[in-house]
PDB file of N, CA and C in Angstrom:
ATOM      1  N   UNK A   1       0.820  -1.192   0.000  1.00  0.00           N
ATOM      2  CA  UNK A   1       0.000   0.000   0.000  1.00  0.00           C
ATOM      3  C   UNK A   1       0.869   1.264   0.000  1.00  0.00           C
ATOM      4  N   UNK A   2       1.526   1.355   0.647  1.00  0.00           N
ATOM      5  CA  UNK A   2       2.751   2.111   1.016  1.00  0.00           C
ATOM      6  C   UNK A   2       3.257   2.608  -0.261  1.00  0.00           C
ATOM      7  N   UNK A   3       3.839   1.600  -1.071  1.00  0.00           N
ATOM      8  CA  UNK A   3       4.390   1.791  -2.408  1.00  0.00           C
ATOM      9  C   UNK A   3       3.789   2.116  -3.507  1.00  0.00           C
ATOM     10  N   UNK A   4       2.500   1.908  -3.674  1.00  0.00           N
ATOM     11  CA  UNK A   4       1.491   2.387  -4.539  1.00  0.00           C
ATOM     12  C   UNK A   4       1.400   3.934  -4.462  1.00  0.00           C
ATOM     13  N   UNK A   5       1.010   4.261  -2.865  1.00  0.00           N
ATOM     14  CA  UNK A   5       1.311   5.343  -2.542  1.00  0.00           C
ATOM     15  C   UNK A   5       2.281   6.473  -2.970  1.00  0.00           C
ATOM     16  N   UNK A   6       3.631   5.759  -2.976  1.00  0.00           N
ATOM     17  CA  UNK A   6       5.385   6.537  -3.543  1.00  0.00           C
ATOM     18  C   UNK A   6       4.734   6.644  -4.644  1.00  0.00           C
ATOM     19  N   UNK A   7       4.016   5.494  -5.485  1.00  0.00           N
ATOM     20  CA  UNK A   7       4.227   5.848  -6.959  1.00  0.00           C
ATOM     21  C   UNK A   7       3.161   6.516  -6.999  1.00  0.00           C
ATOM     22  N   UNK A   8       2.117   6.920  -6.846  1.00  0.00           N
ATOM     23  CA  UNK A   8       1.331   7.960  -7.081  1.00  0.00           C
ATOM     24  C   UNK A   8       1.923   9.431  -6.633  1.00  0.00           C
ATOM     25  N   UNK A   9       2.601   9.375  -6.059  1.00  0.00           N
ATOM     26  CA  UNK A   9       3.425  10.709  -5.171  1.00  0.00           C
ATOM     27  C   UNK A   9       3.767  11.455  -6.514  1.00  0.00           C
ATOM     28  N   UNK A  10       5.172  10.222  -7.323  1.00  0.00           N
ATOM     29  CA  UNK A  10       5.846  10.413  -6.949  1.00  0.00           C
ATOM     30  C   UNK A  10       5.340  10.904  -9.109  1.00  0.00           C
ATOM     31  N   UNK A  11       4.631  10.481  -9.452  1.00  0.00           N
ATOM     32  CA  UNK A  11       3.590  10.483 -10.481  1.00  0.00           C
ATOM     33  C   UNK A  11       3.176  11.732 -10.762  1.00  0.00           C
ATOM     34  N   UNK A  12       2.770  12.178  -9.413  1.00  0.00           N
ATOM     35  CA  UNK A  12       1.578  13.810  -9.340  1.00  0.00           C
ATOM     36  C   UNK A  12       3.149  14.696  -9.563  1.00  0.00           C
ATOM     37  N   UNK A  13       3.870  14.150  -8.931  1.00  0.00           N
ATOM     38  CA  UNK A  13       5.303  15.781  -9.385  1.00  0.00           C
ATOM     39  C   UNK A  13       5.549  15.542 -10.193  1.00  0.00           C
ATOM     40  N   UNK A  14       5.982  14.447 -11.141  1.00  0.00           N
ATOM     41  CA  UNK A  14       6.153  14.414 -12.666  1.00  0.00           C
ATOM     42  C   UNK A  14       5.038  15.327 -13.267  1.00  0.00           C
ATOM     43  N   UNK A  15       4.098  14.992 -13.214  1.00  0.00           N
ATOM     44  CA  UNK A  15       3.049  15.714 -13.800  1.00  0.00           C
ATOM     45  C   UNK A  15       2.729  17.127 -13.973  1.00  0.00           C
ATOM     46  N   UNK A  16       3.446  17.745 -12.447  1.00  0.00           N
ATOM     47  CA  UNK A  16       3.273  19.012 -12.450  1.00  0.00           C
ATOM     48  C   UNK A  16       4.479  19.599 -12.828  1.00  0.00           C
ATOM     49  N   UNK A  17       5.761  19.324 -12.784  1.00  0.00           N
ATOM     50  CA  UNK A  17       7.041  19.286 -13.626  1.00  0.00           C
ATOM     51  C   UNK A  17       6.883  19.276 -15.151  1.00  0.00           C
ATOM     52  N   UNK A  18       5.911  18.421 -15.823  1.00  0.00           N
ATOM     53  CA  UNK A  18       5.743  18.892 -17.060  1.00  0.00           C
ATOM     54  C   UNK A  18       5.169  19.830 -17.154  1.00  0.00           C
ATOM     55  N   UNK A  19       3.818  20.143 -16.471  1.00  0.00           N
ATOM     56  CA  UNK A  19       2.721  21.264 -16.328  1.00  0.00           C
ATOM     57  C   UNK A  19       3.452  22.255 -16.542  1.00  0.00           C
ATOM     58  N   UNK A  20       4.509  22.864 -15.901  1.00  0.00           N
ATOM     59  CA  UNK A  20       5.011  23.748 -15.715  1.00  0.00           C
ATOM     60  C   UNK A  20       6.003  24.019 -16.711  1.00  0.00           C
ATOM     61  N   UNK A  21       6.997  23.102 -17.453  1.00  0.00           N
ATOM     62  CA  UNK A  21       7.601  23.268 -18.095  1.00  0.00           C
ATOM     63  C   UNK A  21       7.134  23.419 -20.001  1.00  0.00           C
ATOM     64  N   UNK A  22       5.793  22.827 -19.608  1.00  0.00           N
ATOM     65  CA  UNK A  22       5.211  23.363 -20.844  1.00  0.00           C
ATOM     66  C   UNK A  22       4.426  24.465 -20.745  1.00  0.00           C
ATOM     67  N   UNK A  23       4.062  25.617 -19.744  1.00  0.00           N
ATOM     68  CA  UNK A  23       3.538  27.124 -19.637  1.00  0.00           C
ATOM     69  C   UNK A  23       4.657  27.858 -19.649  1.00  0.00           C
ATOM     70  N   UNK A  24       5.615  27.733 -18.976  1.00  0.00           N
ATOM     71  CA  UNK A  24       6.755  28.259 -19.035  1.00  0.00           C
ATOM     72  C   UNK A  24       7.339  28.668 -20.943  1.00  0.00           C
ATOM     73  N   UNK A  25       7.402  27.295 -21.491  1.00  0.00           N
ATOM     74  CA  UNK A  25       7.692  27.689 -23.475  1.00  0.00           C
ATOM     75  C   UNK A  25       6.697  28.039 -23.588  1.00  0.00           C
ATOM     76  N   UNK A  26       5.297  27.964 -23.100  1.00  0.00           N
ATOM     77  CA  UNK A  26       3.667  29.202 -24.026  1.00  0.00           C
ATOM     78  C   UNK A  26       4.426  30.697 -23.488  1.00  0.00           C
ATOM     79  N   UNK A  27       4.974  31.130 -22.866  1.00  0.00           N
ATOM     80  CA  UNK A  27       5.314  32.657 -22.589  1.00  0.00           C
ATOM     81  C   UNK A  27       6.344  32.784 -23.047  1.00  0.00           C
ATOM     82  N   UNK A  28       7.249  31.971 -23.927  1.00  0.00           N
ATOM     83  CA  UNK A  28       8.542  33.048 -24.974  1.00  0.00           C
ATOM     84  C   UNK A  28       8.392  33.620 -25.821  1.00  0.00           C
ATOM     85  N   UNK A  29       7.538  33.110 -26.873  1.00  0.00           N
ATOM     86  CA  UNK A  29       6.640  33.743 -28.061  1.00  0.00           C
ATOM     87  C   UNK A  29       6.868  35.395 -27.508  1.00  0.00           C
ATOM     88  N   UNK A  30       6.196  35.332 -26.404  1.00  0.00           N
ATOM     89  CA  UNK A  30       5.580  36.857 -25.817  1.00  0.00           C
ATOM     90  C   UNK A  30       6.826  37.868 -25.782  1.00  0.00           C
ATOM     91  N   UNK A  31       8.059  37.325 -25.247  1.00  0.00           N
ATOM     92  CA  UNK A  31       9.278  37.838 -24.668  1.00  0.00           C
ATOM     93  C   UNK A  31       9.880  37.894 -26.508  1.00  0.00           C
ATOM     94  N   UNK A  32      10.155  37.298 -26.831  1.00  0.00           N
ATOM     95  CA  UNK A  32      10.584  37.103 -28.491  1.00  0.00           C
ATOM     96  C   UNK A  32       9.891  38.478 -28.987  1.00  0.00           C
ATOM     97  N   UNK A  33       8.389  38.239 -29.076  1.00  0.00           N
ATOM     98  CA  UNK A  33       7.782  40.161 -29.910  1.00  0.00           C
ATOM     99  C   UNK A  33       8.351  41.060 -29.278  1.00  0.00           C
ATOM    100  N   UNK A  34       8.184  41.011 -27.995  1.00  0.00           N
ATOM    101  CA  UNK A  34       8.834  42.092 -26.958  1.00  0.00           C
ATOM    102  C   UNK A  34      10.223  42.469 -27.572  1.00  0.00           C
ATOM    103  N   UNK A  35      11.095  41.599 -27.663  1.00  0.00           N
ATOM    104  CA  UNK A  35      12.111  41.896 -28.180  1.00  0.00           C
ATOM    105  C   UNK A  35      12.604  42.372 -29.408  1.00  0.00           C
ATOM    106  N   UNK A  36      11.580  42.027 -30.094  1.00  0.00           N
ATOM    107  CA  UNK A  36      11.266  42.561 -31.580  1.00  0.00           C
ATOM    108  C   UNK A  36      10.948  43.825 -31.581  1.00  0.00           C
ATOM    109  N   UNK A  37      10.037  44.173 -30.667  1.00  0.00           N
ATOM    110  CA  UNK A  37       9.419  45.695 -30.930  1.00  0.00           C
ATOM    111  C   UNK A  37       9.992  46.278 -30.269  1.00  0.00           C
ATOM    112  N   UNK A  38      11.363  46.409 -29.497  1.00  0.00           N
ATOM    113  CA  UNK A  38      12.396  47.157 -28.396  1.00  0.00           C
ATOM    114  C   UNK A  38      12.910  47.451 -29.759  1.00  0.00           C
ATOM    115  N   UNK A  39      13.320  46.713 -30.298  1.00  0.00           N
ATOM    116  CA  UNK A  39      14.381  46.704 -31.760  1.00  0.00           C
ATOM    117  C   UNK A  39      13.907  47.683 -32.659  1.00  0.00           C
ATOM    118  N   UNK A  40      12.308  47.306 -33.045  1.00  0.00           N
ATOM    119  CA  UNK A  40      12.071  48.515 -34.330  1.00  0.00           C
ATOM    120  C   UNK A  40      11.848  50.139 -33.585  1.00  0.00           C
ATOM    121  N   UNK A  41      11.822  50.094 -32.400  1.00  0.00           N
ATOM    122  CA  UNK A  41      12.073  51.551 -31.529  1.00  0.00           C
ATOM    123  C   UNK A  41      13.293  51.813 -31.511  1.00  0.00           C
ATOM    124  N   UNK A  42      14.092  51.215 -31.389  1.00  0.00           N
ATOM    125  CA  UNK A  42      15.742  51.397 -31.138  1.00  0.00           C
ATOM    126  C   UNK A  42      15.822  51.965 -32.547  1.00  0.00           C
ATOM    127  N   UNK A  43      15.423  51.111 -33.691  1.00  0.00           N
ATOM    128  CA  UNK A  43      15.889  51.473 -35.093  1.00  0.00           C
ATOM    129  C   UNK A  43      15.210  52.866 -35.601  1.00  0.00           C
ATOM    130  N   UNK A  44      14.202  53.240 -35.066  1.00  0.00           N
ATOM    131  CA  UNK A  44      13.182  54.210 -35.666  1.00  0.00           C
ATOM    132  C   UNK A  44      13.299  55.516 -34.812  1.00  0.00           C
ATOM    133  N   UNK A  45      13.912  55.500 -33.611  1.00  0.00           N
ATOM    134  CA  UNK A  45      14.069  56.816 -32.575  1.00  0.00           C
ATOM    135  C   UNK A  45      15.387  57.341 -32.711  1.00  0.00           C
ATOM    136  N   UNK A  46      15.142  58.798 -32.886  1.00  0.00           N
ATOM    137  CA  UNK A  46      16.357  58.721 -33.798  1.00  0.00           C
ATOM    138  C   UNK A  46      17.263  60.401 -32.285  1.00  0.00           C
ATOM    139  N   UNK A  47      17.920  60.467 -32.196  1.00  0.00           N
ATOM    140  CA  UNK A  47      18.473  61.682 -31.380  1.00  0.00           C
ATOM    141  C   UNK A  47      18.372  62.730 -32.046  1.00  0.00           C
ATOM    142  N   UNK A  48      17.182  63.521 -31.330  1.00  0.00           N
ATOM    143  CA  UNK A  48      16.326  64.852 -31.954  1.00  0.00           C
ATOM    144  C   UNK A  48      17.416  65.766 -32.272  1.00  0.00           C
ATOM    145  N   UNK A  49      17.892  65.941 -33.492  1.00  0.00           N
ATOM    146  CA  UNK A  49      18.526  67.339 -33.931  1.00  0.00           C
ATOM    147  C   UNK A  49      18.161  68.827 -33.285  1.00  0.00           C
ATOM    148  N   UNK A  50      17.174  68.962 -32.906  1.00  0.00           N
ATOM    149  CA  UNK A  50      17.430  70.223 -31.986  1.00  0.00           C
ATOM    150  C   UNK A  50      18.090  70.113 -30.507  1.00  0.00           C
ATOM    151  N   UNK A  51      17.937  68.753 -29.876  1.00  0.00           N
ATOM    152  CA  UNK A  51      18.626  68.022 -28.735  1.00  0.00           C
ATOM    153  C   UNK A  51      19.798  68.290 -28.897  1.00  0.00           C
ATOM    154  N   UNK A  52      20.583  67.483 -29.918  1.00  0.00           N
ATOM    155  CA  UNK A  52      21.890  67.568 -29.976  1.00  0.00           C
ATOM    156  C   UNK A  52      22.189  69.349 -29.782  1.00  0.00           C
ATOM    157  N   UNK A  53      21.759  70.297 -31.049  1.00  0.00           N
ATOM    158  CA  UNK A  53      22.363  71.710 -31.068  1.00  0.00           C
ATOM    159  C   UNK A  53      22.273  72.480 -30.019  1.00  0.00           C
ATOM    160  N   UNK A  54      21.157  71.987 -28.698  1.00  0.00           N
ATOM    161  CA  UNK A  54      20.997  72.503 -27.130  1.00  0.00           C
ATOM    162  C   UNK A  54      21.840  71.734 -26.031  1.00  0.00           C
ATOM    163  N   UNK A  55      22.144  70.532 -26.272  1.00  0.00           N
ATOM    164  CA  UNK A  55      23.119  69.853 -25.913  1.00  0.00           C
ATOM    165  C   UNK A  55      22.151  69.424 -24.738  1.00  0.00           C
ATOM    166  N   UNK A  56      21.624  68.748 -25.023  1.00  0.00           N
ATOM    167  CA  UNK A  56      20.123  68.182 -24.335  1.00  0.00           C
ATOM    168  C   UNK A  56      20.799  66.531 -24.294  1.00  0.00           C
ATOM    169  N   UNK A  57      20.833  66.283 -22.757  1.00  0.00           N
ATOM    170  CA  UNK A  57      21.144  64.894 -22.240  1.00  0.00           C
ATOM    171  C   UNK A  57      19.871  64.411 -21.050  1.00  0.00           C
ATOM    172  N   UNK A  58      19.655  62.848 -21.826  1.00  0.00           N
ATOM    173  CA  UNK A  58      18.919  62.192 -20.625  1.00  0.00           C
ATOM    174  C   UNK A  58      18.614  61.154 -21.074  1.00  0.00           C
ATOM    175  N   UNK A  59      17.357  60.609 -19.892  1.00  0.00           N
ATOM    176  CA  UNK A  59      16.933  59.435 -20.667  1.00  0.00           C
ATOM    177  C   UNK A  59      15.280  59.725 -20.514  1.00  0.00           C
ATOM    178  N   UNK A  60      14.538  58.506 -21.098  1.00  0.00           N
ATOM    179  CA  UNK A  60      12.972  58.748 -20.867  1.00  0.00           C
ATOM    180  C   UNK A  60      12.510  57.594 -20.751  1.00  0.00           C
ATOM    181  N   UNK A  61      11.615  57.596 -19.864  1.00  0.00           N
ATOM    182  CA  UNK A  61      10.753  56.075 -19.710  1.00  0.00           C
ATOM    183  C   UNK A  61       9.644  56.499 -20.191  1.00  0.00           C
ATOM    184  N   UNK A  62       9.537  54.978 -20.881  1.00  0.00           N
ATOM    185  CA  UNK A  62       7.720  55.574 -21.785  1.00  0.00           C
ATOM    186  C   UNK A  62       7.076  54.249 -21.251  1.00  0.00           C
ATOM    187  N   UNK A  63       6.025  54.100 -21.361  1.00  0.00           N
ATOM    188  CA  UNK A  63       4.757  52.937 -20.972  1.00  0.00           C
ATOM    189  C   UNK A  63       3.720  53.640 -22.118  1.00  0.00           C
ATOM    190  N   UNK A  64       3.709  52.203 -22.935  1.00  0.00           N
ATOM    191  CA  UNK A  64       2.864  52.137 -24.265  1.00  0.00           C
ATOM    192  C   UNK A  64       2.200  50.621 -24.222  1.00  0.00           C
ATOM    193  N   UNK A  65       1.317  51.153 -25.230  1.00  0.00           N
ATOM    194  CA  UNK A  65       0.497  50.386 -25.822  1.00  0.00           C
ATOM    195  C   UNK A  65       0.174  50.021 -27.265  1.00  0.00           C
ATOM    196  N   UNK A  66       0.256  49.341 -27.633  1.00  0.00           N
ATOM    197  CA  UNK A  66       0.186  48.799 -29.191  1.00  0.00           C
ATOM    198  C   UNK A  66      -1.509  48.534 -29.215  1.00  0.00           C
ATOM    199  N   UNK A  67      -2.176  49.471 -30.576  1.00  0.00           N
ATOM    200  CA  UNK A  67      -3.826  49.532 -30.538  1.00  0.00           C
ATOM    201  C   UNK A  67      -3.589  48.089 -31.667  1.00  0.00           C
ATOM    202  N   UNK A  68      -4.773  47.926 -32.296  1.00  0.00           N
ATOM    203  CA  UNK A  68      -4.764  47.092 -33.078  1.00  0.00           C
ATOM    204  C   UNK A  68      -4.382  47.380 -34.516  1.00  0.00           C
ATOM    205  N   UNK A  69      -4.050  48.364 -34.751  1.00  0.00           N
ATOM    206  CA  UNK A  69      -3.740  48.474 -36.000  1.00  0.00           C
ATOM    207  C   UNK A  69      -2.064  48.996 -36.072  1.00  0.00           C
ATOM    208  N   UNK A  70      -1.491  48.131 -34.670  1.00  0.00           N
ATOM    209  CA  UNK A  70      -0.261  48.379 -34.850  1.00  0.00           C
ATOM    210  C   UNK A  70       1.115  49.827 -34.152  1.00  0.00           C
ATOM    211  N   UNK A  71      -0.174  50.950 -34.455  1.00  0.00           N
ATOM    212  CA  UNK A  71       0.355  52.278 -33.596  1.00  0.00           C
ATOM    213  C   UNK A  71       0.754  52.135 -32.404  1.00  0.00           C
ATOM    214  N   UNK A  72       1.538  53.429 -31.622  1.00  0.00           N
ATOM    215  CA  UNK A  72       2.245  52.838 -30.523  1.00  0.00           C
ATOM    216  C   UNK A  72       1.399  54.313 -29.701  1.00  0.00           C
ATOM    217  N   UNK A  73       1.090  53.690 -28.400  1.00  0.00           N
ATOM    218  CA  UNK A  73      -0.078  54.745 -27.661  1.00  0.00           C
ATOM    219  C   UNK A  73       0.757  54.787 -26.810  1.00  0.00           C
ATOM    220  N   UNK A  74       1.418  55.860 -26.098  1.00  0.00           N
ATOM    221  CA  UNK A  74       1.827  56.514 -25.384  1.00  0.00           C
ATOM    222  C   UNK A  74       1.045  56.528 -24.149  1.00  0.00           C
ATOM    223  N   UNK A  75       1.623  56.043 -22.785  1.00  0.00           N
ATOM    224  CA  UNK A  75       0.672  56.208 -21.761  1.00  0.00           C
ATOM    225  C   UNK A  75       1.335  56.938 -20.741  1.00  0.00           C
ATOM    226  N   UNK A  76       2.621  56.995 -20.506  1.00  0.00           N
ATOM    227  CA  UNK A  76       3.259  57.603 -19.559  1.00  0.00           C
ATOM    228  C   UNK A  76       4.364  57.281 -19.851  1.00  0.00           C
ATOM    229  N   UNK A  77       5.357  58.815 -19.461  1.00  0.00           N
ATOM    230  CA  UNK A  77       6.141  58.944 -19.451  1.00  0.00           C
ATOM    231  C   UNK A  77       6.974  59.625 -18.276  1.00  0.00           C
ATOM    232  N   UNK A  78       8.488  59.085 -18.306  1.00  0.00           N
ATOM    233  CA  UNK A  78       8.766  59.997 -16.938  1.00  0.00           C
ATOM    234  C   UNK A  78      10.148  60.304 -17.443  1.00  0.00           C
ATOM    235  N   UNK A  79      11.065  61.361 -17.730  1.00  0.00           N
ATOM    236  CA  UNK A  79      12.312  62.038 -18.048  1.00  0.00           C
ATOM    237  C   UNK A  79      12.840  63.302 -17.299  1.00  0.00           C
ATOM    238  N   UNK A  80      14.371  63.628 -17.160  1.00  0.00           N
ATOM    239  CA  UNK A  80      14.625  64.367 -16.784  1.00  0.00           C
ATOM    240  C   UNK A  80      14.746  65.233 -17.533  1.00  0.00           C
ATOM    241  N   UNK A  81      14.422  65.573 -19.005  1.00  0.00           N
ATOM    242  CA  UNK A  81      14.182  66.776 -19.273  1.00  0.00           C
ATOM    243  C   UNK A  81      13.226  66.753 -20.693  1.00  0.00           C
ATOM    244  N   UNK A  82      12.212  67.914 -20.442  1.00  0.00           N
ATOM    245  CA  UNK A  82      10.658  67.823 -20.594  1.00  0.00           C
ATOM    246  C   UNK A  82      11.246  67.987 -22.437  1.00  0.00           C
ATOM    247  N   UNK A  83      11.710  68.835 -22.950  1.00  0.00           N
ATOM    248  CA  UNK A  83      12.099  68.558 -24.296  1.00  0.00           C
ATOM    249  C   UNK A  83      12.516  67.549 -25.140  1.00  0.00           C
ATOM    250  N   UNK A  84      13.486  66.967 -24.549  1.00  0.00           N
ATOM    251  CA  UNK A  84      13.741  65.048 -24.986  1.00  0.00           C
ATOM    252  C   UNK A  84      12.356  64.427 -25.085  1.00  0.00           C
ATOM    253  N   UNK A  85      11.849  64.891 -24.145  1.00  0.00           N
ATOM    254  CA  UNK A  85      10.754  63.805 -23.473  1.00  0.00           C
ATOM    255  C   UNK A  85       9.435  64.176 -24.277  1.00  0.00           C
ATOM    256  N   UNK A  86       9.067  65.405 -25.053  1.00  0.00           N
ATOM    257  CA  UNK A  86       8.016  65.408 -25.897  1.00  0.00           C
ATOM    258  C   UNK A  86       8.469  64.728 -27.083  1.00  0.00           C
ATOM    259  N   UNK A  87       9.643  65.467 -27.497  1.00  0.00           N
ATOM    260  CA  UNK A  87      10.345  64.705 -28.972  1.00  0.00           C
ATOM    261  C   UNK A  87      10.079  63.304 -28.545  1.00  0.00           C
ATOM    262  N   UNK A  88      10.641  62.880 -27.894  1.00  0.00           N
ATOM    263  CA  UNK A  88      10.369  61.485 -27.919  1.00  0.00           C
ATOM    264  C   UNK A  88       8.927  60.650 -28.228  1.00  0.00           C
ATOM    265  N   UNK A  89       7.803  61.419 -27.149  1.00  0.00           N
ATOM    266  CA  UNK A  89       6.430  61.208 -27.337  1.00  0.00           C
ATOM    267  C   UNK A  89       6.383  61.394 -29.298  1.00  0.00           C
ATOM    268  N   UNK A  90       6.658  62.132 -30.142  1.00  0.00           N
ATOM    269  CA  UNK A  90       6.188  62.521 -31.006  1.00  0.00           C
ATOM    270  C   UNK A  90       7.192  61.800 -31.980  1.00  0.00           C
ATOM    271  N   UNK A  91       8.557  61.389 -31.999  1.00  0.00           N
ATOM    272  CA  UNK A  91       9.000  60.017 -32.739  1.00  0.00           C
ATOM    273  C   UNK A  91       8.000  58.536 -32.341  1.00  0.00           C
ATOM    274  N   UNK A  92       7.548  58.405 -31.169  1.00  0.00           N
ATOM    275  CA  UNK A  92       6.742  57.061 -30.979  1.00  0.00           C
ATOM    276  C   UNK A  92       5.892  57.277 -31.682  1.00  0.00           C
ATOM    277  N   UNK A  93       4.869  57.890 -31.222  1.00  0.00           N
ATOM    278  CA  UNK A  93       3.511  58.260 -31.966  1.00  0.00           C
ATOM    279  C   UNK A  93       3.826  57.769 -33.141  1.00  0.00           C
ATOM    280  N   UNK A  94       4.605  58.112 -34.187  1.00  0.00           N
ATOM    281  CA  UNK A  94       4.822  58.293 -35.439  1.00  0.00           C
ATOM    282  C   UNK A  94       5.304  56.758 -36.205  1.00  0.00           C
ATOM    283  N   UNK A  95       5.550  56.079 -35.686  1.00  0.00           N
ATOM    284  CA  UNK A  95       5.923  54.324 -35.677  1.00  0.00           C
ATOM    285  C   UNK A  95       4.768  52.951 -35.887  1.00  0.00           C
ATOM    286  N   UNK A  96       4.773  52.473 -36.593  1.00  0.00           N
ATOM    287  CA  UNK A  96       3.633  51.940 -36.901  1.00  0.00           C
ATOM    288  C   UNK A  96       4.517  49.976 -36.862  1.00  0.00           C
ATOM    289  N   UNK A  97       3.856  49.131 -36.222  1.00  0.00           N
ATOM    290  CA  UNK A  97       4.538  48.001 -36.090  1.00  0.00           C
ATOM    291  C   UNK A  97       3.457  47.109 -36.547  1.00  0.00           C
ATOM    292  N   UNK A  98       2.798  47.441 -37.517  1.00  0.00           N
ATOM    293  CA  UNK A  98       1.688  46.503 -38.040  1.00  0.00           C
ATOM    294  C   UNK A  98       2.590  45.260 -38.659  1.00  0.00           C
ATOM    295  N   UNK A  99       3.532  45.059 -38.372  1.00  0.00           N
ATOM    296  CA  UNK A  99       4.480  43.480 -39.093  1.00  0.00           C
ATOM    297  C   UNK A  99       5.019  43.024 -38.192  1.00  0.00           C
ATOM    298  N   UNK A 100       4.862  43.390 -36.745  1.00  0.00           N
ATOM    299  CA  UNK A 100       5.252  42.736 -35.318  1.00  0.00           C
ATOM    300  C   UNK A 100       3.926  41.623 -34.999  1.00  0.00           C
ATOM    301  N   UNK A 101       4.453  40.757 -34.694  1.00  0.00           N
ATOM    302  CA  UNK A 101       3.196  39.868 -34.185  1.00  0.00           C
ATOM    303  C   UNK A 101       3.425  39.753 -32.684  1.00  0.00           C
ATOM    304  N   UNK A 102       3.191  41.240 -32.372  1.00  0.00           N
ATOM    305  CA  UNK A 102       3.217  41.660 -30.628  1.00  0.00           C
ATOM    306  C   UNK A 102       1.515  41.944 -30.301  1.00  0.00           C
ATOM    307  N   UNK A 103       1.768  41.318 -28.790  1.00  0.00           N
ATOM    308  CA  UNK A 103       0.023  41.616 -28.284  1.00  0.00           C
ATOM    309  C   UNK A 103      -0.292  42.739 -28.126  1.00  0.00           C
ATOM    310  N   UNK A 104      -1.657  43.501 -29.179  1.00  0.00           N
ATOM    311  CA  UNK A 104      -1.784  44.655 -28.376  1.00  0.00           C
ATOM    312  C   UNK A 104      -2.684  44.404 -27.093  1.00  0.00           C
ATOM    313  N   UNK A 105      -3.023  45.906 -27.064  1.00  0.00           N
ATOM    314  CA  UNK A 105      -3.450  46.644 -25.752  1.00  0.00           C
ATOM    315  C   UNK A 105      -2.486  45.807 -24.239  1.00  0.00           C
ATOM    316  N   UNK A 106      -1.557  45.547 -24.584  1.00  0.00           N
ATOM    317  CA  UNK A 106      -0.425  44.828 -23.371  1.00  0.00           C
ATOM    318  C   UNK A 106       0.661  46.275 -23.087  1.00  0.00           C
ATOM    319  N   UNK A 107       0.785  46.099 -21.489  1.00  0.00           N
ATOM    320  CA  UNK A 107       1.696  47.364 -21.428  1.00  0.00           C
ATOM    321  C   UNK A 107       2.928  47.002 -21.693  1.00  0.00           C
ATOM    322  N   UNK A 108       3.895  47.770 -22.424  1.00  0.00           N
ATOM    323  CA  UNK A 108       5.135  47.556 -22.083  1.00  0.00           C
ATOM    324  C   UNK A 108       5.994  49.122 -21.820  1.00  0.00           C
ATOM    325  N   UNK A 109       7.626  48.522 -21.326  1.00  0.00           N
ATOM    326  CA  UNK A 109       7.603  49.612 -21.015  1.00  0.00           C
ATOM    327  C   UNK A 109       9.494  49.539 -21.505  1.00  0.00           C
ATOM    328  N   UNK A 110       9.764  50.712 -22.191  1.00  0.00           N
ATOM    329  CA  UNK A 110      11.008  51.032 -22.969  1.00  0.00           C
ATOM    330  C   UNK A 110      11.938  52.325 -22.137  1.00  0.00           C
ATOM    331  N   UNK A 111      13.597  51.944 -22.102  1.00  0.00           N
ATOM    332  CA  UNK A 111      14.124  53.417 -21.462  1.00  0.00           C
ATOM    333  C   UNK A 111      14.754  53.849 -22.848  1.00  0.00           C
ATOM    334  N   UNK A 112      15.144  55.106 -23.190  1.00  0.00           N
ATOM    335  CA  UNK A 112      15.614  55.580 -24.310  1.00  0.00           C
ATOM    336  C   UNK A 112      16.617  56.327 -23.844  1.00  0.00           C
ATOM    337  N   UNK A 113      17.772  56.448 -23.734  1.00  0.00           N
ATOM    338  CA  UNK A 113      18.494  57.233 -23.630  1.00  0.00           C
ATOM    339  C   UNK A 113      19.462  58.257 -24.497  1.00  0.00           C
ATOM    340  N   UNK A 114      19.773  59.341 -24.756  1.00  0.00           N
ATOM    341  CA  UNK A 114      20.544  60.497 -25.332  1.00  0.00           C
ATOM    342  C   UNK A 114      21.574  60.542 -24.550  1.00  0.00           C
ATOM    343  N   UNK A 115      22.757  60.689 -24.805  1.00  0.00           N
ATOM    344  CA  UNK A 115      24.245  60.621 -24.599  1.00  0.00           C
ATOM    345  C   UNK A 115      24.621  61.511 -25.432  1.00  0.00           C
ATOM    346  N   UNK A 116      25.489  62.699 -25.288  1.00  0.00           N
ATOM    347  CA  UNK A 116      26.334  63.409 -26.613  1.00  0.00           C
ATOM    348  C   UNK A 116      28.004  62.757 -26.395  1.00  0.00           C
ATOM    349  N   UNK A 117      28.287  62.178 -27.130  1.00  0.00           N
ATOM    350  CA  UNK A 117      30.308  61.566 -27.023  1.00  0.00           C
ATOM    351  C   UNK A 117      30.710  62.764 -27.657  1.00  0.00           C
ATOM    352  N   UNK A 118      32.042  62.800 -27.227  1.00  0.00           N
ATOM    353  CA  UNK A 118      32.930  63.534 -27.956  1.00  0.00           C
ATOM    354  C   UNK A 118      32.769  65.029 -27.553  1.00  0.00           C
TER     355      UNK A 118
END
């Protein structure tokens, strides 16, 4: 009885060991777009030419949303300086990821930073 017992034990954690290891691969997909759409922001935000000629340094946190037709909705933002930080609002806005197979209405959230070298 005893041993029937072990093996049912020992049965139910196998079980939930797979459980888990197969929800765990359903959420990379998710992390994969994510990573995709960090990328076409990285590629598409570009260091505002009036920034550079004011010598405008910082960074900006944005929290967006992707509607369904791809656009990027701006929900909040937080920067140390308010000029970066509209330009920025107004390069996102302007970005369209209708070829990302990212979830909308999901928050995510991007830092952007401006550096001048040299």
């Amino acid at each position: 009885m005893k041993a029937i017992n072990l093996i049912r034990g020992i049965f139910i954690i196998l079980m939930v060991i797979c459980i888990s290891g197969i929800s765990s691969y359903a959420i990379k997909p998710a992390v994969a777009s994510a990573i995709h759409l960090q990328k076409v922001i990285k590629e598409n935000v570009r260091y505002p030419e009036q920034a550079v000629k004011k010598c405008c340094t910082g960074s900006v946190d944005v929290i967006f949303t992707l509607d369904e037709e791809g656009k990027i909705k701006v929900e909040k933002t937080f920067a140390e300086n308010a000029e970066i930080e509209q330009m920025v609002k107004e390069q996102l806005s302007a970005i369209c990821c209708k070829g990302i197979d990212a979830p909308f209405n999901q928050h995510y959230k991007v830092r952007i930073t401006f550096k001048l070298v040299g």
